[in-house]
Protein backbone atom coordinates (compact mmCIF):
# COMPACT_ATOMS: atom_id res chain seq x y z
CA UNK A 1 131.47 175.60 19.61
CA UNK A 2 133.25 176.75 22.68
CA UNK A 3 137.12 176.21 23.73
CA UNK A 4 138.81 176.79 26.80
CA UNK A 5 142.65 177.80 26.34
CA UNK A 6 145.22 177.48 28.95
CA UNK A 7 147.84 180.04 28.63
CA UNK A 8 151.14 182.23 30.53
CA UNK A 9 152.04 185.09 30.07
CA UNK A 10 155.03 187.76 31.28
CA UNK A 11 153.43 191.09 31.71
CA UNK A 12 156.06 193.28 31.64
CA UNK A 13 155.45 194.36 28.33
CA UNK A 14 151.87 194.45 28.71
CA UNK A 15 149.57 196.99 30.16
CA UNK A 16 147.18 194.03 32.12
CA UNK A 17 145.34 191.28 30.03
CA UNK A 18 142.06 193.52 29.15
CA UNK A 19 142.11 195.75 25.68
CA UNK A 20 143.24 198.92 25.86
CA UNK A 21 142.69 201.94 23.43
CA UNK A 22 146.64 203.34 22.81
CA UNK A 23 148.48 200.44 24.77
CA UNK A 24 149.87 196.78 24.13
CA UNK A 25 147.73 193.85 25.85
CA UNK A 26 147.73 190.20 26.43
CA UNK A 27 143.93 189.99 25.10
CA UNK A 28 145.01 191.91 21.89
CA UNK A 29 147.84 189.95 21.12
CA UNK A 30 145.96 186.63 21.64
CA UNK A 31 142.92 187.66 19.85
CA UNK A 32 145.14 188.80 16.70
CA UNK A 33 146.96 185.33 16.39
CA UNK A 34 143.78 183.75 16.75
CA UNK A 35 141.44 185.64 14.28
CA UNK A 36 144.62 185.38 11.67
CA UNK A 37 144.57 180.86 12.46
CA UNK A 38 141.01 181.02 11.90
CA UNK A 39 140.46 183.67 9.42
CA UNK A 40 137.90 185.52 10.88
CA UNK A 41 137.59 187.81 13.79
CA UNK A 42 137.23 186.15 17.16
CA UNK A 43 136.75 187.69 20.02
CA UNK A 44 138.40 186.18 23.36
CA UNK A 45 137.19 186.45 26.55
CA UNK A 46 139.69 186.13 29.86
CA UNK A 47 138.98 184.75 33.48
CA UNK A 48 139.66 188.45 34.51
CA UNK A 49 141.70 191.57 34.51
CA UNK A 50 145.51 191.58 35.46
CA UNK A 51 146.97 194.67 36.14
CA UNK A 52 149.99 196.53 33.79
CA UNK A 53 153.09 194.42 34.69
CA UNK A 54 151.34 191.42 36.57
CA UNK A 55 152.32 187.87 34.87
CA UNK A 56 150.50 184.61 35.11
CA UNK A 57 151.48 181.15 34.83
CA UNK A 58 147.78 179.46 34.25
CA UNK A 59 145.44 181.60 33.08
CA UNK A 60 142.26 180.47 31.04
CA UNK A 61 140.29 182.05 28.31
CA UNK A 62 137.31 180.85 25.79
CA UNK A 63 136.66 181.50 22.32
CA UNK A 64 133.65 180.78 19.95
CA UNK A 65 135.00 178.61 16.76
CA UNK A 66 133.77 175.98 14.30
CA UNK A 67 134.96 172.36 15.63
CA UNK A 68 138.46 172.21 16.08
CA UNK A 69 139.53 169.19 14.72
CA UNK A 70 142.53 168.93 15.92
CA UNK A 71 143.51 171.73 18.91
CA UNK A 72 147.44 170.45 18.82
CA UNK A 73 148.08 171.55 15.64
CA UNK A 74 145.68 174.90 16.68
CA UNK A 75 148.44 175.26 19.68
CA UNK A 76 151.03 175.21 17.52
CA UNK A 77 150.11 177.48 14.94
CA UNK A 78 149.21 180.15 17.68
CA UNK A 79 152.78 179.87 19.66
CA UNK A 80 154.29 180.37 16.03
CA UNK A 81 152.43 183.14 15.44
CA UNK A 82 152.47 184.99 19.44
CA UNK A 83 155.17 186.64 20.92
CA UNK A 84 158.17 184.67 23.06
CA UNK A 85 156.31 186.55 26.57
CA UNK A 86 152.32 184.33 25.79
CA UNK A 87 152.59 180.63 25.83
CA UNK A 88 149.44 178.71 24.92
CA UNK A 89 149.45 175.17 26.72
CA UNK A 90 146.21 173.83 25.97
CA UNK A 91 143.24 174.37 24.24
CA UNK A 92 139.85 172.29 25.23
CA UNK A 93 135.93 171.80 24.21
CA UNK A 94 133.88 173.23 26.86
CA UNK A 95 129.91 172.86 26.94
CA UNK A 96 127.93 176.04 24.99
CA UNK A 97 127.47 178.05 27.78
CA UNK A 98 130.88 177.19 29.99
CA UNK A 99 132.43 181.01 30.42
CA UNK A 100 136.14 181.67 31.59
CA UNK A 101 135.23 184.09 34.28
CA UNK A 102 131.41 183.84 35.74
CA UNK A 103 132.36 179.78 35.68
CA UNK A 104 135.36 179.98 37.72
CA UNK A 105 135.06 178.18 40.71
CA UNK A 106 138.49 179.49 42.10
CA UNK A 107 141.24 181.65 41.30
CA UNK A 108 144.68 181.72 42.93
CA UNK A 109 147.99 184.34 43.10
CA UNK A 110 151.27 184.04 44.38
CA UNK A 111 153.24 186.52 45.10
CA UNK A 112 157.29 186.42 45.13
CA UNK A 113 160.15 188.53 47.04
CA UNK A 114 163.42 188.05 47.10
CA UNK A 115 165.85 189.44 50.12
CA UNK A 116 168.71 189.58 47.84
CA UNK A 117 169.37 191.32 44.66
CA UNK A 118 169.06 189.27 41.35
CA UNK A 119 169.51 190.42 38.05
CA UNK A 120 167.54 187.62 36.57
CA UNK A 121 164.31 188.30 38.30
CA UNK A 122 164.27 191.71 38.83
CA UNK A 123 160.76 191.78 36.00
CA UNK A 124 159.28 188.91 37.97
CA UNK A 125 159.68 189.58 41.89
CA UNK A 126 159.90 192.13 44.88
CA UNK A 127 163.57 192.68 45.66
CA UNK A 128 163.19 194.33 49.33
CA UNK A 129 165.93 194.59 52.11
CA UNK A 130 165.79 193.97 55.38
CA UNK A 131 164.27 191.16 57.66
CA UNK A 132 160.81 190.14 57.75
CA UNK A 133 159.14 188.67 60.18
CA UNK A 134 157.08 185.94 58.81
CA UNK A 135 155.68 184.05 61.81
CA UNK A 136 153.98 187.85 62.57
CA UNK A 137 152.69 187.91 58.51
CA UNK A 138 151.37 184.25 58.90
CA UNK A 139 149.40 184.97 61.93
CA UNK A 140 148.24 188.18 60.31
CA UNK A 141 147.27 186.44 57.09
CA UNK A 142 145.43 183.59 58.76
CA UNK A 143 142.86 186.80 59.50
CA UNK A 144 141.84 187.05 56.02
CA UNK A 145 139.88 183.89 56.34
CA UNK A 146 137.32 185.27 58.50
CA UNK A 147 136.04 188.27 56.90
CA UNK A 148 134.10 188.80 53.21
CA UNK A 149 133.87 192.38 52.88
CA UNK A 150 137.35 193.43 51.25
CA UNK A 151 136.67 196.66 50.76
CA UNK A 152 140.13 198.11 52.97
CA UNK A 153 141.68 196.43 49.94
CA UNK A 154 139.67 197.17 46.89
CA UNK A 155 141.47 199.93 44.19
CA UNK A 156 139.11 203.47 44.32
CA UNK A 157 137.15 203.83 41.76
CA UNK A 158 137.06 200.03 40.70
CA UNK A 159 133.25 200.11 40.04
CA UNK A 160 132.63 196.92 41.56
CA UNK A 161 129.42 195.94 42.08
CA UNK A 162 130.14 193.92 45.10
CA UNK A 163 133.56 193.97 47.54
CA UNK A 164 132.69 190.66 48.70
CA UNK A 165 135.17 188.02 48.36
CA UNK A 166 135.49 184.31 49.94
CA UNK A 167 139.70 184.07 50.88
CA UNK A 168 140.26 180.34 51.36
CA UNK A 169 143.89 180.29 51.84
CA UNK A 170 146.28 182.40 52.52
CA UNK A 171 150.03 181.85 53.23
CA UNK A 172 153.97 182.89 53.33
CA UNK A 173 156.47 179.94 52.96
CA UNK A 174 160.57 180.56 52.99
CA UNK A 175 162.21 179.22 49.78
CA UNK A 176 166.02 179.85 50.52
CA UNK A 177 166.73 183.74 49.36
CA UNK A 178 162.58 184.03 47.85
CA UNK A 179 159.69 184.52 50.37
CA UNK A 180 156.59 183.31 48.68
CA UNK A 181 152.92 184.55 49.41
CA UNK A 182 149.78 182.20 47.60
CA UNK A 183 146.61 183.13 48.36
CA UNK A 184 142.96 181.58 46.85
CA UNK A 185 139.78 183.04 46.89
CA UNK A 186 136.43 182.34 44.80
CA UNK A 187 137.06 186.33 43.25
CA UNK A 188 139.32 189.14 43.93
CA UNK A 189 138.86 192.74 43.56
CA UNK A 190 141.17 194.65 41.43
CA UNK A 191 144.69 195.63 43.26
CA UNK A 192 143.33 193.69 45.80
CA UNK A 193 146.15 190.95 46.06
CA UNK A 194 148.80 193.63 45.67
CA UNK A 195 147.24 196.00 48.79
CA UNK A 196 146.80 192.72 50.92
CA UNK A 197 150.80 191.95 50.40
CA UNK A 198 151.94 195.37 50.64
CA UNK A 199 149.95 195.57 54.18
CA UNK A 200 150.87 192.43 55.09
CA UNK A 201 155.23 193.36 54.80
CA UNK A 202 154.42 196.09 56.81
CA UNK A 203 153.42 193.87 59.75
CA UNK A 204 156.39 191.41 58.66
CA UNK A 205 158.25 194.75 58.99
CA UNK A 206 156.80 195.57 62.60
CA UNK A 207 154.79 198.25 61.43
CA UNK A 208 151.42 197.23 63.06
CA UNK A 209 150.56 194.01 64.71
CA UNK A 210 148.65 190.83 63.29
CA UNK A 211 145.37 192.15 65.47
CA UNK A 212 146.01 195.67 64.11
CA UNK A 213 145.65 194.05 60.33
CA UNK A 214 142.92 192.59 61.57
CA UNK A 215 141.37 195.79 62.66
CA UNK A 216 142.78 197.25 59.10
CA UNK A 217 140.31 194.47 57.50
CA UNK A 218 137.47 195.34 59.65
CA UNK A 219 137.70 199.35 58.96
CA UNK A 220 136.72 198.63 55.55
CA UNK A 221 138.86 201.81 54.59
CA UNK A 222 140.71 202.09 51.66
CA UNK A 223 142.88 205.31 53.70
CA UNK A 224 143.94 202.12 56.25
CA UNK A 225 145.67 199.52 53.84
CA UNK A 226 149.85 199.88 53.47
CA UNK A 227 151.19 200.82 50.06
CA UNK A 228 150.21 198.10 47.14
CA UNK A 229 153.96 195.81 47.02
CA UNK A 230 154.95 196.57 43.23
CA UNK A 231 153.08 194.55 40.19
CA UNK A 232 156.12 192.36 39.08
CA UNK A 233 156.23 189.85 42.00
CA UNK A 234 152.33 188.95 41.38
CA UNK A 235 151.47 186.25 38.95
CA UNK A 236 147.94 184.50 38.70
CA UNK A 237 149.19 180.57 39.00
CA UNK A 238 145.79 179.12 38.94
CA UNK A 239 142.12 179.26 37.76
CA UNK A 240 139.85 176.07 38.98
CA UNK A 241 136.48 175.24 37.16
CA UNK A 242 134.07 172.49 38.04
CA UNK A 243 134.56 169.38 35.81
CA UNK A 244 130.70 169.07 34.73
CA UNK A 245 131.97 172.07 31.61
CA UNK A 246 134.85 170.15 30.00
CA UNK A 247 133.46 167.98 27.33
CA UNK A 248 136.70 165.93 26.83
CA UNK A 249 138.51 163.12 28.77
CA UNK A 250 141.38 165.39 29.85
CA UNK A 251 140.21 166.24 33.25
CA UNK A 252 141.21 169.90 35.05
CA UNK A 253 143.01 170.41 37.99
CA UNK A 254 140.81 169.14 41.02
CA UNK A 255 139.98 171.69 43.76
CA UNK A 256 142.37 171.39 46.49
């Protein structure tokens, strides 16, 4: 049977989510805890990469397992067993063939800055100097919405098989001291998020003008994009599937 699990993680520690030969992962870690609960190897499989550093506060993975009978006491014994930077929040039946990345429906990031210096979050935001101008990054952003090909903004060498990406929102909102970017598309490329907020200070910073972005977008030119804002102020937040795969009562998160 197939389970979806709901789980955060800090990735400061961690070189991304994905396995890696001679370096500490989220997808390791998870898939020891796991295989030592259910005594036997189990592979997990994520929504999608996140880079070395990036965090996430919802992300979703599945696993193959004989019924759970009771997926409480499964949580539990897995947050006893991980370390205090992966949380598991909830683990679900999904139909046979539901998968935690081709299924995804919609995945979203935020991205955090903060104008003044704080010990507390250095590991988990962009402290910058310096006024923005976020009126400017708004009407840049708003651009995003109109194009598909991403490829200004997709990391060299990726391998992708296709740049094309649906953005269906994309904004900066003021939170006292912490300037907050969320943006939602159906997929993103790799470093993609990260490129699209580093460009997108550098019009807040007067750099280049909203239409100038837009031309950056259009260029399809990796050479064009500003420098990718650091990994620490990214965290995935959300990862939307349609309802038809979940097999219990407890609902997901509609679309917005």
């Amino acid at each position: 049977m197939r389970y979806f699990m709901n789980l955060s993680y800090k990735g400061t520690n961690y070189h991304g989510w994905q396995i890696q030969r001679n370096a500490p992962s989220v997808q390791a870690e998870l898939e020891r805890a796991l295989s030592t609960v259910l005594r036997l190897p189990t592979p997990v499989t994520g929504a999608g990469r996140t880079d070395t550093g990036v965090h996430a506060r919802d992300y979703t993975a599945h696993f193959d397992a004989a019924p759970v009978a009771e997926a409480e006491a499964l949580r539990y014994q897995l947050n006893a067993m991980l370390p205090d930077d992966i949380a598991v929040h909830r683990i679900r039946r999904v139909r046979d063939d539901a998968h935690a990345r081709f299924d995804a429906a919609e995945r979203e990031y935020t991205y955090y800055m903060r104008s003044e210096k704080d010990p507390f979050s250095r590991e988990t935001s962009w402290q910058y100097r310096g006024a923005l101008d976020t009126a400017a990054m708004n009407e840049a952003a708003a651009h995003l919405l109109a194009f598909d090909d991403f490829t200004t903004f997709a990391k060299l060498n990726s391998a992708n098989k296709t740049n094309i990406c649906k953005v269906t929102y994309a904004r900066w909102r003021q939170e006292g001291t912490e300037l907050i970017f969320t943006i939602r598309a159906n997929r993103f490329l790799r470093n993609m998020v990260r490129a699209i907020t580093g460009t997108l200070v550098g019009v807040g910073r007067g750099k280049m003008t909203p239409d100038e972005f837009r031309s950056i977008i259009a260029a399809r030119d990796l050479s064009r994009a500003g420098s990718s804002a650091p990994a620490q102020g990214l965290f995935l937040t959300a990862v939307r599937y349609p309802e038809e795969i979940f097999l219990d009562s407890d609902t997901p998160s509609h679309l917005p």
